[in-house]
PDB file of N, CA and C in Angstrom:
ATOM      1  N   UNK A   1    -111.093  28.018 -12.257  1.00  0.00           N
ATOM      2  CA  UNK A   1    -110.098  27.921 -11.214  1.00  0.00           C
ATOM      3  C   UNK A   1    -110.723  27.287  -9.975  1.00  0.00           C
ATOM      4  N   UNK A   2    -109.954  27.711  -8.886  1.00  0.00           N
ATOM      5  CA  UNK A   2    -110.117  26.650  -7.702  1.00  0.00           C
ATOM      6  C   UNK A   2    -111.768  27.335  -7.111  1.00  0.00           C
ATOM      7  N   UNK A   3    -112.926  28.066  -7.889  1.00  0.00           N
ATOM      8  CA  UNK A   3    -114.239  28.646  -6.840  1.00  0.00           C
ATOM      9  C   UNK A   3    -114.735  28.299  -8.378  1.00  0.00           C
ATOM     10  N   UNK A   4    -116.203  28.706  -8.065  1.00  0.00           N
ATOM     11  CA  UNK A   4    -117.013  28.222  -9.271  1.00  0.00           C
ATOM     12  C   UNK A   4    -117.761  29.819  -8.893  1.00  0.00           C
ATOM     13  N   UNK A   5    -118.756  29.842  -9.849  1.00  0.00           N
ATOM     14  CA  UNK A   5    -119.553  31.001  -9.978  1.00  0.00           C
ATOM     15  C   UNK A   5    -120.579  31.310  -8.716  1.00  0.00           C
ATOM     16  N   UNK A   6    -121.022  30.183  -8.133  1.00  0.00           N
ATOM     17  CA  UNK A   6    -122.170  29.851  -6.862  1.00  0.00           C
ATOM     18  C   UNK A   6    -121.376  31.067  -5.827  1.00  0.00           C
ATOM     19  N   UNK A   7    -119.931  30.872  -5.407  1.00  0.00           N
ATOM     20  CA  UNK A   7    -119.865  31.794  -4.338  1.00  0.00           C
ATOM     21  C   UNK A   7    -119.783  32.751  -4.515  1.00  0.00           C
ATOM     22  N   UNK A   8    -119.588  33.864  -3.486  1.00  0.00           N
ATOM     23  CA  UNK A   8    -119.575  35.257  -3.735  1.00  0.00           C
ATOM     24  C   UNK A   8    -118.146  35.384  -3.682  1.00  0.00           C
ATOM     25  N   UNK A   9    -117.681  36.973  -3.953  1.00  0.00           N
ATOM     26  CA  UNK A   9    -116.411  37.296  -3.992  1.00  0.00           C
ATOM     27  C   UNK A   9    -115.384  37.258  -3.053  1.00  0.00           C
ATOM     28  N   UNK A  10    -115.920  37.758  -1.681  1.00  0.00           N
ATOM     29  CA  UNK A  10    -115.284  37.560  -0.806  1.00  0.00           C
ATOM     30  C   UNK A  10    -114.972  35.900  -0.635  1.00  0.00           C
ATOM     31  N   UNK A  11    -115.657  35.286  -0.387  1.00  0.00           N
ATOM     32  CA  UNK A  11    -115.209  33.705  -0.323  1.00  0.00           C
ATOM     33  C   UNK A  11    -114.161  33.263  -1.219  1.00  0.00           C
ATOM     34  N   UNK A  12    -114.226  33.741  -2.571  1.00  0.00           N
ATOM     35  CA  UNK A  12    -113.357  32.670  -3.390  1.00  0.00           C
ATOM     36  C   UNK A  12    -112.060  33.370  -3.257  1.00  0.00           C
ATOM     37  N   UNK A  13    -111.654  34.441  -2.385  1.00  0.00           N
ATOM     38  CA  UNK A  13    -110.146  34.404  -2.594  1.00  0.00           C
ATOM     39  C   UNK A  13    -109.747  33.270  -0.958  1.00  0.00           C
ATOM     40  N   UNK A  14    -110.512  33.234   0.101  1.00  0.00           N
ATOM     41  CA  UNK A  14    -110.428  32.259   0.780  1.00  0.00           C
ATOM     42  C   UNK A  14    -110.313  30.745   0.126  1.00  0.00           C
ATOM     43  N   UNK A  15    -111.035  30.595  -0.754  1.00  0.00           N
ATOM     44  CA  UNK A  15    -111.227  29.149  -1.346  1.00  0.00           C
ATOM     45  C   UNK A  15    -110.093  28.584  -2.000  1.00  0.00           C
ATOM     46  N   UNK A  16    -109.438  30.179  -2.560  1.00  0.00           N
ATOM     47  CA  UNK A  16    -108.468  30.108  -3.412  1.00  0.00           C
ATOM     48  C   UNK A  16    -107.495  29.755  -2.895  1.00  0.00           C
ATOM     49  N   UNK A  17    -107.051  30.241  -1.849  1.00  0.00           N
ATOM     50  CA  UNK A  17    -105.891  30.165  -0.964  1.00  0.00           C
ATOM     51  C   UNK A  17    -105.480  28.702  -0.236  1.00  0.00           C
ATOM     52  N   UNK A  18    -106.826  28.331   0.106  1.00  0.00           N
ATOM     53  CA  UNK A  18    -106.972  26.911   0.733  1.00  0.00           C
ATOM     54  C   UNK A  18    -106.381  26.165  -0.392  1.00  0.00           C
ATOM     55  N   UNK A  19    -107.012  26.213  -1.631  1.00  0.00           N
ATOM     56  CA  UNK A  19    -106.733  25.323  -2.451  1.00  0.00           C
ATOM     57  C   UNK A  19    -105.237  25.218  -2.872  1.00  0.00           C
ATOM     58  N   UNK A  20    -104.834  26.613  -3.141  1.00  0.00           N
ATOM     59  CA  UNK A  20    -103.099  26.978  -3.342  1.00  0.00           C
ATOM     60  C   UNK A  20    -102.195  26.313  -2.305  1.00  0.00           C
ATOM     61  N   UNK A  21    -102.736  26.312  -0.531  1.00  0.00           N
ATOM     62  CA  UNK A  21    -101.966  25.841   0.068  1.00  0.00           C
ATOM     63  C   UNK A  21    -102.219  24.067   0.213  1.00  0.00           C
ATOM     64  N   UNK A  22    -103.144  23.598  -0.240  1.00  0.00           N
ATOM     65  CA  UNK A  22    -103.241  22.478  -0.439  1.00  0.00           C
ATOM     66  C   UNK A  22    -102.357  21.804  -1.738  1.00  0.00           C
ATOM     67  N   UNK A  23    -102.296  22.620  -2.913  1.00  0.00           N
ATOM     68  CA  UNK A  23    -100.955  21.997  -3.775  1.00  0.00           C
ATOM     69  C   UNK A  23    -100.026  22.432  -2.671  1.00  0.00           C
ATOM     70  N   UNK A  24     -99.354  23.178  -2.450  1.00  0.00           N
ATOM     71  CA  UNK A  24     -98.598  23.297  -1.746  1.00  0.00           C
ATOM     72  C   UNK A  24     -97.804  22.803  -0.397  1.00  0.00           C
ATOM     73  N   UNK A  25     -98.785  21.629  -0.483  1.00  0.00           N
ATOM     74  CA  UNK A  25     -98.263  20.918   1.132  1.00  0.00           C
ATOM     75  C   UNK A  25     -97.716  19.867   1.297  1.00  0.00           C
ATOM     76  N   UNK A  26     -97.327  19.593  -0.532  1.00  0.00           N
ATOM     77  CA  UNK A  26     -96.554  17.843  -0.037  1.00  0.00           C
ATOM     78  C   UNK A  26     -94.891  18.717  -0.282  1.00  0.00           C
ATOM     79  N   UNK A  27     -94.468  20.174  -0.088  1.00  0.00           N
ATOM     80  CA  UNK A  27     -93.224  20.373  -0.354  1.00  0.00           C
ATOM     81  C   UNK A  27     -93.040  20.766  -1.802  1.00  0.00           C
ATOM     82  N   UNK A  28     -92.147  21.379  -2.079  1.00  0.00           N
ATOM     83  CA  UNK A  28     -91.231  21.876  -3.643  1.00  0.00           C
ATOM     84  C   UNK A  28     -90.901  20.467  -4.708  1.00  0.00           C
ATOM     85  N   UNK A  29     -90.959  19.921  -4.099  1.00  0.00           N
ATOM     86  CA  UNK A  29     -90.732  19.001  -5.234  1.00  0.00           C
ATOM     87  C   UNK A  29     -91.805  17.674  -5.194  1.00  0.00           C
ATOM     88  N   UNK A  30     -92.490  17.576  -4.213  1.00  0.00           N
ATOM     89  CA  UNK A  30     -93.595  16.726  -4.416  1.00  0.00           C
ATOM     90  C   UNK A  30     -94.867  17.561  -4.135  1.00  0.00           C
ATOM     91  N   UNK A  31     -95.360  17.648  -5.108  1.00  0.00           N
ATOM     92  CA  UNK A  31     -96.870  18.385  -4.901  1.00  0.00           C
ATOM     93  C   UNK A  31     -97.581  17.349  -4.788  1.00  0.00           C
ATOM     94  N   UNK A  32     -99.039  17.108  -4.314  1.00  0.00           N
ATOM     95  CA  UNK A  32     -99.839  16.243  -4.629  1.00  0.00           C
ATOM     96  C   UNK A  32    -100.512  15.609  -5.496  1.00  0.00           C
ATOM     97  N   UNK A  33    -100.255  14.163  -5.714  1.00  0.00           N
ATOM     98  CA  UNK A  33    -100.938  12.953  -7.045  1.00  0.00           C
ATOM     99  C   UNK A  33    -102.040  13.801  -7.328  1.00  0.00           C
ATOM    100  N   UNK A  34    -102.328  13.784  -8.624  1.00  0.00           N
ATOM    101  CA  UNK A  34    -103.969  14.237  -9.442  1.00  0.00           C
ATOM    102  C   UNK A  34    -104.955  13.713  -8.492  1.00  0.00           C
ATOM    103  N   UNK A  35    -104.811  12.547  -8.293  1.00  0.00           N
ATOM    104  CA  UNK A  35    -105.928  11.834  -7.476  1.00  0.00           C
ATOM    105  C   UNK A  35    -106.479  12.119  -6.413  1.00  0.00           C
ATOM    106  N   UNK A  36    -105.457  12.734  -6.031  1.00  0.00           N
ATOM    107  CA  UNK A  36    -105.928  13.913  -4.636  1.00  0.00           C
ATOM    108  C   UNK A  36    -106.338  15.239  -4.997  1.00  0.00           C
ATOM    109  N   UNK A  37    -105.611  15.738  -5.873  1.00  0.00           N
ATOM    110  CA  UNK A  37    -105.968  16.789  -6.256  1.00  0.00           C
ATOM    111  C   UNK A  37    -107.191  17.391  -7.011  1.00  0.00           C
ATOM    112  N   UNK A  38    -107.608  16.555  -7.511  1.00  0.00           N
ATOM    113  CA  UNK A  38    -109.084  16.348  -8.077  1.00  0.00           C
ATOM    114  C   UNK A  38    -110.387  16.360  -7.548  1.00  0.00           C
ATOM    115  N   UNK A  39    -110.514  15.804  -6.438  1.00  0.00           N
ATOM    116  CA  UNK A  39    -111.368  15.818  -5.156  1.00  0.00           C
ATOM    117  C   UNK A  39    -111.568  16.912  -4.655  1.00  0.00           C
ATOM    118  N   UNK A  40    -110.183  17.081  -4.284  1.00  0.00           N
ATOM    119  CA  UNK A  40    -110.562  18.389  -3.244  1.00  0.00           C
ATOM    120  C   UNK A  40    -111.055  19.851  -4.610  1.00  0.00           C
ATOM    121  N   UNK A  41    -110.726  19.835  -5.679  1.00  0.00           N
ATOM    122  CA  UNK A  41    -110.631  20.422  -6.367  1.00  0.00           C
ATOM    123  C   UNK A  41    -112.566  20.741  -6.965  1.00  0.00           C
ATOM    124  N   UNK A  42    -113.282  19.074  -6.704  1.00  0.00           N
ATOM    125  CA  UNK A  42    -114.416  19.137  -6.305  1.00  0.00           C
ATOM    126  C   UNK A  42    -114.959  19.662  -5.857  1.00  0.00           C
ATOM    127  N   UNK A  43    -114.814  19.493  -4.601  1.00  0.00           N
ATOM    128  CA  UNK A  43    -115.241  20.166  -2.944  1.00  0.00           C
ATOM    129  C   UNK A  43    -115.274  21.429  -2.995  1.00  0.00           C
ATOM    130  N   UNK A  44    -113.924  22.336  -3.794  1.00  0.00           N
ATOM    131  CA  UNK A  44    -114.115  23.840  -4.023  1.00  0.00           C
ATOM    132  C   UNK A  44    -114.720  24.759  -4.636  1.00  0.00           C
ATOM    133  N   UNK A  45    -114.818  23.921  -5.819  1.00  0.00           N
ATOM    134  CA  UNK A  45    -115.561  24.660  -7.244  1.00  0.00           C
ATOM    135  C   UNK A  45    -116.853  23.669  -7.704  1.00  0.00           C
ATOM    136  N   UNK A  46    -117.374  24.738  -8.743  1.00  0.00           N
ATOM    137  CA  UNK A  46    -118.647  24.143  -8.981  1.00  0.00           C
ATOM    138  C   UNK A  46    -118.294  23.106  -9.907  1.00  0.00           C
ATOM    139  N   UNK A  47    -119.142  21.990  -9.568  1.00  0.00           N
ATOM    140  CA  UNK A  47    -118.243  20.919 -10.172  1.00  0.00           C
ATOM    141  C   UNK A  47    -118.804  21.122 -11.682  1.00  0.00           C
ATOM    142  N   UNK A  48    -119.592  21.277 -12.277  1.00  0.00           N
ATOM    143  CA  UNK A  48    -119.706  21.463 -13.914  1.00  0.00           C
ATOM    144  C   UNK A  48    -119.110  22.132 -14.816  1.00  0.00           C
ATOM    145  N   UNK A  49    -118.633  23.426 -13.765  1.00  0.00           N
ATOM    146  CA  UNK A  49    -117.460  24.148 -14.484  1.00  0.00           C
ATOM    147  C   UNK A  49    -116.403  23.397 -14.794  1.00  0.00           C
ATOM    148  N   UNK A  50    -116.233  22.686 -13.761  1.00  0.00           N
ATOM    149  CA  UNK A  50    -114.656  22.480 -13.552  1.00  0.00           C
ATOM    150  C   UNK A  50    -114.900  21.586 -14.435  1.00  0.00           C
ATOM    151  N   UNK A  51    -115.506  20.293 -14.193  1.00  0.00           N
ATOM    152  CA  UNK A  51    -115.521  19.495 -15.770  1.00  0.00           C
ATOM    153  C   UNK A  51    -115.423  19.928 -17.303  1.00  0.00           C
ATOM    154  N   UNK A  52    -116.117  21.205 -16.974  1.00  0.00           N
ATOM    155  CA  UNK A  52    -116.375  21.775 -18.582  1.00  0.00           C
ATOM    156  C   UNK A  52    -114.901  22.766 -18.532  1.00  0.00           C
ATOM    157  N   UNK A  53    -114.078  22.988 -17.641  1.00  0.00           N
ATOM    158  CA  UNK A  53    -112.911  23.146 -18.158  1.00  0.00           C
ATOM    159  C   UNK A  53    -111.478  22.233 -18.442  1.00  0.00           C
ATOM    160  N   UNK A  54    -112.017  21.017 -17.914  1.00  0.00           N
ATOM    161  CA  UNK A  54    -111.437  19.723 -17.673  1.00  0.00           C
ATOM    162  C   UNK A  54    -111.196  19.286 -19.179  1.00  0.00           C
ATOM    163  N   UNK A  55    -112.289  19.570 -20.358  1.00  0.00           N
ATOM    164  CA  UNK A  55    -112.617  18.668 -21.348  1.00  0.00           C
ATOM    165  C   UNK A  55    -112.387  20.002 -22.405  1.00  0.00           C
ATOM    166  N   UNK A  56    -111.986  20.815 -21.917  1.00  0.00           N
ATOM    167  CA  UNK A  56    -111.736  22.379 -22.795  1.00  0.00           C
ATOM    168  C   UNK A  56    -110.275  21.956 -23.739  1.00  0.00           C
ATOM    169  N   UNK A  57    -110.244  22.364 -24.951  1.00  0.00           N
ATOM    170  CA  UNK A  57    -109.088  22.172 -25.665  1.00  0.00           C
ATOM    171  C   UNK A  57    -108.312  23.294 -25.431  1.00  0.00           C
ATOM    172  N   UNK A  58    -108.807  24.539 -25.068  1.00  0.00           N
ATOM    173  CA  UNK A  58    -108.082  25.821 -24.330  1.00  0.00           C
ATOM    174  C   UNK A  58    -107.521  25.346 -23.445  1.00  0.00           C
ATOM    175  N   UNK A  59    -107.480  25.041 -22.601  1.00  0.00           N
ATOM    176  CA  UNK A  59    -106.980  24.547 -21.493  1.00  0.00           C
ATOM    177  C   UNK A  59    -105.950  23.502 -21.503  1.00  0.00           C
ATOM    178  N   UNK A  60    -106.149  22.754 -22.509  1.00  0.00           N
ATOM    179  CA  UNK A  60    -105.015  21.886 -22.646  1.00  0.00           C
ATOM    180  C   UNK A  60    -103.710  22.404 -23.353  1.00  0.00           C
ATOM    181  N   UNK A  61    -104.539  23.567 -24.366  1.00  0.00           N
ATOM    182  CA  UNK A  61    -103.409  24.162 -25.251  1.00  0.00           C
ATOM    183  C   UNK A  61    -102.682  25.358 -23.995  1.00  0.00           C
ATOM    184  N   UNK A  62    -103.267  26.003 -23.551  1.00  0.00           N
ATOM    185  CA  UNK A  62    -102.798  26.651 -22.277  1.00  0.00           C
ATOM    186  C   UNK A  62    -101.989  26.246 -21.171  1.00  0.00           C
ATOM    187  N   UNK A  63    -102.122  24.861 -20.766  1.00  0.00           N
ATOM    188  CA  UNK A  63    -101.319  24.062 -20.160  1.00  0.00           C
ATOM    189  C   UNK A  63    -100.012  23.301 -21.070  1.00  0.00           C
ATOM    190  N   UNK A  64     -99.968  23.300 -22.219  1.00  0.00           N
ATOM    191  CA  UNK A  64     -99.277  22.836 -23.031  1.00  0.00           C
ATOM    192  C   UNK A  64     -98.089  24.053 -23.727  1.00  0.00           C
ATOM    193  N   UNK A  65     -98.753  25.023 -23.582  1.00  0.00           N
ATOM    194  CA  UNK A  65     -98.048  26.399 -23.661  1.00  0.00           C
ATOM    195  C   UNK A  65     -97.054  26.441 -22.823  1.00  0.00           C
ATOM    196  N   UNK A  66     -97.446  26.717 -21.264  1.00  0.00           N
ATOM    197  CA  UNK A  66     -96.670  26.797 -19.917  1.00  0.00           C
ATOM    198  C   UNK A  66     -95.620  25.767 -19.799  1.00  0.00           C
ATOM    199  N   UNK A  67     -96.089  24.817 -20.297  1.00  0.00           N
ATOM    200  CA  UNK A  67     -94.949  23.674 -20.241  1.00  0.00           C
ATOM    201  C   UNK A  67     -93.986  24.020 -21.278  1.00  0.00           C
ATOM    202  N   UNK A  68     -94.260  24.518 -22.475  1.00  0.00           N
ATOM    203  CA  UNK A  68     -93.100  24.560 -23.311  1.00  0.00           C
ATOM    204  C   UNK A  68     -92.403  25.957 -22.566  1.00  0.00           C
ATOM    205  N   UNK A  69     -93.075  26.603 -22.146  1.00  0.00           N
ATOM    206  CA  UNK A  69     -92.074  28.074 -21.978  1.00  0.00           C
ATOM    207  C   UNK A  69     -91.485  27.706 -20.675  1.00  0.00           C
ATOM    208  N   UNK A  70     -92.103  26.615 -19.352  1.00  0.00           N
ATOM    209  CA  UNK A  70     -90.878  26.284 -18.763  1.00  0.00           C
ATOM    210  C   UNK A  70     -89.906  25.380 -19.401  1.00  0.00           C
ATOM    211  N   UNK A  71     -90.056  24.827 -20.296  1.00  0.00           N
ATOM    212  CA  UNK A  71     -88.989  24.153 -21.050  1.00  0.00           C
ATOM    213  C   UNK A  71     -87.707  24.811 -21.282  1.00  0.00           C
ATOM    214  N   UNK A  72     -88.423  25.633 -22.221  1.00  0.00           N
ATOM    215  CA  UNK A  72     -87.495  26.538 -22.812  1.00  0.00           C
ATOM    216  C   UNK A  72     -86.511  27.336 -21.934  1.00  0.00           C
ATOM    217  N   UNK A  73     -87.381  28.024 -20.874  1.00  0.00           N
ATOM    218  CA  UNK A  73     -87.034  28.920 -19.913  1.00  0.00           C
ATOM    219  C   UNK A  73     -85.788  28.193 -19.477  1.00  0.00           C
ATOM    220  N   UNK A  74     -85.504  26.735 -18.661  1.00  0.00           N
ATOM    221  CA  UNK A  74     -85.120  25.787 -18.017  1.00  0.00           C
ATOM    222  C   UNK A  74     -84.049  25.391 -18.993  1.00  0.00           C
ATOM    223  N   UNK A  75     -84.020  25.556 -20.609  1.00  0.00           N
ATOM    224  CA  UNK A  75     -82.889  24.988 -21.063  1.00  0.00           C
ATOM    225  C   UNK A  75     -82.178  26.242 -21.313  1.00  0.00           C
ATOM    226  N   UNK A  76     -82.511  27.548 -21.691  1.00  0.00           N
ATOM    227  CA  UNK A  76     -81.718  28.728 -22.017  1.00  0.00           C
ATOM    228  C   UNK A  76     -81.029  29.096 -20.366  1.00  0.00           C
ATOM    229  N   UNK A  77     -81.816  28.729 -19.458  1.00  0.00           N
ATOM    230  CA  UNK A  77     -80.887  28.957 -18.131  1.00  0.00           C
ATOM    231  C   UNK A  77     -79.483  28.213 -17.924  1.00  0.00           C
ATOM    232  N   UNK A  78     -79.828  27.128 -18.342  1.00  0.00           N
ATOM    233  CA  UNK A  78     -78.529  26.442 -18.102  1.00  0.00           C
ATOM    234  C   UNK A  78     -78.706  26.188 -16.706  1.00  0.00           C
ATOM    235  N   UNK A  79     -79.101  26.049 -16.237  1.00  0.00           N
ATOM    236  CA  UNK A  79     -79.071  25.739 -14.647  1.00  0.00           C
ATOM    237  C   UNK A  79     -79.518  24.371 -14.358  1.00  0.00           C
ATOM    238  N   UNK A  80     -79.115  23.842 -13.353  1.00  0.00           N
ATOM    239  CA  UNK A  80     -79.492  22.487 -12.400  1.00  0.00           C
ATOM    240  C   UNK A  80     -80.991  23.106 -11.110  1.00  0.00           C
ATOM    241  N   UNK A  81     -80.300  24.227 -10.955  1.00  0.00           N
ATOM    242  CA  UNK A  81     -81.393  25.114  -9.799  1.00  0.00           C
ATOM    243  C   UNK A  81     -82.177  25.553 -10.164  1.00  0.00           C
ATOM    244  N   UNK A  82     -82.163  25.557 -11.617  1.00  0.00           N
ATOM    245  CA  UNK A  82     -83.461  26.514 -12.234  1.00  0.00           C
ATOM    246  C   UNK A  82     -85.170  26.039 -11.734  1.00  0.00           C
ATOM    247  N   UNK A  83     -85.668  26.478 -11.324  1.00  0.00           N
ATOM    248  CA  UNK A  83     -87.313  25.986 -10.566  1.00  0.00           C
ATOM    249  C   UNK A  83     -88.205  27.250 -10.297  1.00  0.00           C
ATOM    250  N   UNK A  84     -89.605  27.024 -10.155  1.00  0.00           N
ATOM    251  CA  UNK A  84     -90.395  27.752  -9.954  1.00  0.00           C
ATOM    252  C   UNK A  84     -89.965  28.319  -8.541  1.00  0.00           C
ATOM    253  N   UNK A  85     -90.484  29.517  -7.957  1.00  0.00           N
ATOM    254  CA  UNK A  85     -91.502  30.413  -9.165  1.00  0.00           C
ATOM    255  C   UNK A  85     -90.812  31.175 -10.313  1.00  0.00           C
ATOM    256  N   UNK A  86     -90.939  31.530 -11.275  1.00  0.00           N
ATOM    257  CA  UNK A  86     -90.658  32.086 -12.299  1.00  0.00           C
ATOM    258  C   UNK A  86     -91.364  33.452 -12.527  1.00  0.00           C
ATOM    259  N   UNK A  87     -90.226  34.196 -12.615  1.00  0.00           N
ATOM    260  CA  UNK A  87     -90.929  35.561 -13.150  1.00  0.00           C
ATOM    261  C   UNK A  87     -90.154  36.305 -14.276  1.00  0.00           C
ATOM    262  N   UNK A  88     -90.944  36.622 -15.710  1.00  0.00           N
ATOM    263  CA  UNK A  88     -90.478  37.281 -16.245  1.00  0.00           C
ATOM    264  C   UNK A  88     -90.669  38.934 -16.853  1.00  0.00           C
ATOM    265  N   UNK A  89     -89.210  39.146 -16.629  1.00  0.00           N
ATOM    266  CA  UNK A  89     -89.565  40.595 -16.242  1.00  0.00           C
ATOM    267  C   UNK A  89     -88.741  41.409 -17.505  1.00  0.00           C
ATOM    268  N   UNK A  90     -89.394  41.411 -18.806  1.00  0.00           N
ATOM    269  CA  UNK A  90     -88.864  41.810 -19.999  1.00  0.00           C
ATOM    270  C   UNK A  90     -87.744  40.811 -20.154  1.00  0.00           C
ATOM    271  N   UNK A  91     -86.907  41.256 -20.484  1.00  0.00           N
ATOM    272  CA  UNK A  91     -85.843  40.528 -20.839  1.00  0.00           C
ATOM    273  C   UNK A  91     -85.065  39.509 -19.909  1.00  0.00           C
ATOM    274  N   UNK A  92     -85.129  39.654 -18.828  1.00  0.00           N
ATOM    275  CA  UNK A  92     -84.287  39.077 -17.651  1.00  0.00           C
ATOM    276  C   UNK A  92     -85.991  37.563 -16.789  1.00  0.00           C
ATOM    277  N   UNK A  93     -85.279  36.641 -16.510  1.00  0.00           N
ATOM    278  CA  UNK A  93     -85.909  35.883 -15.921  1.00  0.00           C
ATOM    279  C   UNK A  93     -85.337  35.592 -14.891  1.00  0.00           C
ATOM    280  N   UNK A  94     -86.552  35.573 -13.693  1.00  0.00           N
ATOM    281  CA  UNK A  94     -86.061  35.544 -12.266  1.00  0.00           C
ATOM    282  C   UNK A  94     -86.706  33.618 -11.959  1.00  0.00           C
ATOM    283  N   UNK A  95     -85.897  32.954 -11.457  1.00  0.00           N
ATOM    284  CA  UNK A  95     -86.488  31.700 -11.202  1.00  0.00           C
ATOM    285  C   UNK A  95     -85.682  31.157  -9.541  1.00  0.00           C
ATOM    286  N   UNK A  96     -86.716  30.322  -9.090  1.00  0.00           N
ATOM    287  CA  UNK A  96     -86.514  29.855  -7.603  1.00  0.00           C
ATOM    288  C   UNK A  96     -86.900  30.822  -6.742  1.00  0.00           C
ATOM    289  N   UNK A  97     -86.751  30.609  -5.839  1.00  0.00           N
ATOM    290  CA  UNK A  97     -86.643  31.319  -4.316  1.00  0.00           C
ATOM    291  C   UNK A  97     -85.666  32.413  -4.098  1.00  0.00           C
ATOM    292  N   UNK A  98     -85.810  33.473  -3.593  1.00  0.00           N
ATOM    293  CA  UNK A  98     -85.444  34.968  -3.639  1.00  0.00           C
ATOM    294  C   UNK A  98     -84.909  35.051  -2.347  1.00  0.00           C
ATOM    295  N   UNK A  99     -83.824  35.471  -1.738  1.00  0.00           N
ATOM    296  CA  UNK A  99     -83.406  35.829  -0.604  1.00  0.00           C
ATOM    297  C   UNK A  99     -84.492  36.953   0.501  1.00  0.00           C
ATOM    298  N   UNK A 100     -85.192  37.636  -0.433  1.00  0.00           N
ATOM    299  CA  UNK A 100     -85.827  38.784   0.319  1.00  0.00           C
ATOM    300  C   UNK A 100     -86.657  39.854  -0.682  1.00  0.00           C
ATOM    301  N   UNK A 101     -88.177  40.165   0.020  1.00  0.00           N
ATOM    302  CA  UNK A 101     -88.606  40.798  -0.763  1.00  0.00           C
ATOM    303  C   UNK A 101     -88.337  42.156  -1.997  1.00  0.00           C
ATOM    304  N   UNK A 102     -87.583  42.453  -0.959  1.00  0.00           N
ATOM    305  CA  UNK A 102     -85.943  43.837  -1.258  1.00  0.00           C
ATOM    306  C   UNK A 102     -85.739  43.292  -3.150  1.00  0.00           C
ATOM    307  N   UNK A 103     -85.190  42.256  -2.813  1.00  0.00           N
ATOM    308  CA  UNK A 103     -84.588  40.841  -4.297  1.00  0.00           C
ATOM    309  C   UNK A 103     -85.373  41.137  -5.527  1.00  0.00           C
ATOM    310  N   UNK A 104     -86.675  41.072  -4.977  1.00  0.00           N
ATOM    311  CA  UNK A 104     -88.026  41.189  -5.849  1.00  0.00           C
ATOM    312  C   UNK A 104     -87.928  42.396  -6.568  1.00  0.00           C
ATOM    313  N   UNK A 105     -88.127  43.657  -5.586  1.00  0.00           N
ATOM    314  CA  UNK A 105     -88.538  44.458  -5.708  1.00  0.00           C
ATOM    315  C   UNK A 105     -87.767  45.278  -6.781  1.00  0.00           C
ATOM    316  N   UNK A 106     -86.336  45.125  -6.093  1.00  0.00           N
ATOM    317  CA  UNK A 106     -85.416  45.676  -6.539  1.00  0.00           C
ATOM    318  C   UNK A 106     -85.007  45.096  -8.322  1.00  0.00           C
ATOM    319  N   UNK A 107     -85.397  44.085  -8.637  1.00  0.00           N
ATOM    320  CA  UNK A 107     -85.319  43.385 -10.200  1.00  0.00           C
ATOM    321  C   UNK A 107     -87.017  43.994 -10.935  1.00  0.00           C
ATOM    322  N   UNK A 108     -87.979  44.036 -10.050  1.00  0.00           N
ATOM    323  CA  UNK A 108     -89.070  45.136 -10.659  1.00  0.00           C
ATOM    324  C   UNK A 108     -88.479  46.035 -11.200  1.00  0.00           C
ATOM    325  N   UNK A 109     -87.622  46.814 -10.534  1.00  0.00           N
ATOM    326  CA  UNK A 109     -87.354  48.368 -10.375  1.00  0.00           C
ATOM    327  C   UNK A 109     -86.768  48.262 -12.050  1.00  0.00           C
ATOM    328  N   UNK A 110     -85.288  47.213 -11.380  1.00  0.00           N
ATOM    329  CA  UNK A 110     -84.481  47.191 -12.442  1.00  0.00           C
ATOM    330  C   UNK A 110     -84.974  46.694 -14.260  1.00  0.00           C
ATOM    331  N   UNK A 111     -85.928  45.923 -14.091  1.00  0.00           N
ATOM    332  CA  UNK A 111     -86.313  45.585 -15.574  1.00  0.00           C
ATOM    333  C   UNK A 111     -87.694  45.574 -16.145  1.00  0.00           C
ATOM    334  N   UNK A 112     -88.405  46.641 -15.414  1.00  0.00           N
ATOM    335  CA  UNK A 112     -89.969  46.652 -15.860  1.00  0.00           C
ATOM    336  C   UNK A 112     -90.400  47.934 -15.309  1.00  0.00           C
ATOM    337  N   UNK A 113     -88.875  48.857 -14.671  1.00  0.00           N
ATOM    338  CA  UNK A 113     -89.173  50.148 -14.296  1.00  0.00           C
ATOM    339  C   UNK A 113     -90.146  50.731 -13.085  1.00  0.00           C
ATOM    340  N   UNK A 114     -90.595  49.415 -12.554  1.00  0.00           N
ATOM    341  CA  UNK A 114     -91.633  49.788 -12.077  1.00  0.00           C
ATOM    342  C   UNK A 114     -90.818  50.267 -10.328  1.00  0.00           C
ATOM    343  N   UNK A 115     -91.397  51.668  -9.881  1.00  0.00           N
ATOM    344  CA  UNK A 115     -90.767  52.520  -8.667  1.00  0.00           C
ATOM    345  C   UNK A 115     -92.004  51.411  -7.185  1.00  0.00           C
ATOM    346  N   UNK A 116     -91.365  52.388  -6.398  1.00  0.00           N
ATOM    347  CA  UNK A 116     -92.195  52.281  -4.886  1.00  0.00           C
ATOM    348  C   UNK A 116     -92.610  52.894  -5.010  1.00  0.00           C
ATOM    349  N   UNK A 117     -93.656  53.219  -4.131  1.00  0.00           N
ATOM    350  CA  UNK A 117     -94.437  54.442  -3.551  1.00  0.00           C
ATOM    351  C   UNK A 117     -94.117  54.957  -2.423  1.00  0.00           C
TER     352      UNK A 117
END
């Protein structure tokens, strides 16, 4: 992922975050070209890892996975709006943007049982 083994723990959820908000900054529907994304993706992690997960057939089959289950996800919705983020919560799938954490919480409650504290 976006830290390599060199840093310590505390750092890589910083590293992580940077990197998350860096996909995250060309907007919902344009994330940033590979070409950018690759670099900086450099800069974060140790770069031998990242190559040696670059050239991983796990990884491709793992990425090739995600794509079919948003496929799938995206054609059983029937929707035009259907978009990340995606959460599935047993039987029911939550997709897009949520009015309010309440939204969240409250579809936890409802299909994975899970209470507040």
């Amino acid at each position: 992922m976006p830290y390599g083994g060199n840093y310590p723990v505390i750092g890589a959820a910083s590293l992580y975050r940077s990197f998350h908000d860096f996909l995250m900054s060309g907007g919902k529907d344009k994330p940033p070209a590979l070409q950018t994304v690759l670099p900086k993706a450099y800069i974060l992690a140790d770069r031998s890892r990242l190559r040696e997960l670059q050239q991983s057939p796990e990884l491709a089959k793992q990425l090739d996975g995600y794509i079919d289950l948003y496929d799938l996800l995206q054609k059983q919705s029937g929707k035009k709006t259907f978009g990340l983020p995606v959460q599935i919560l047993g039987d029911h799938v939550m997709t897009g943007s949520v009015e309010s954490e309440a939204d969240v919480f409250k579809a936890w409650e409802e299909h994975l049982g899970v209470k507040p504290r």
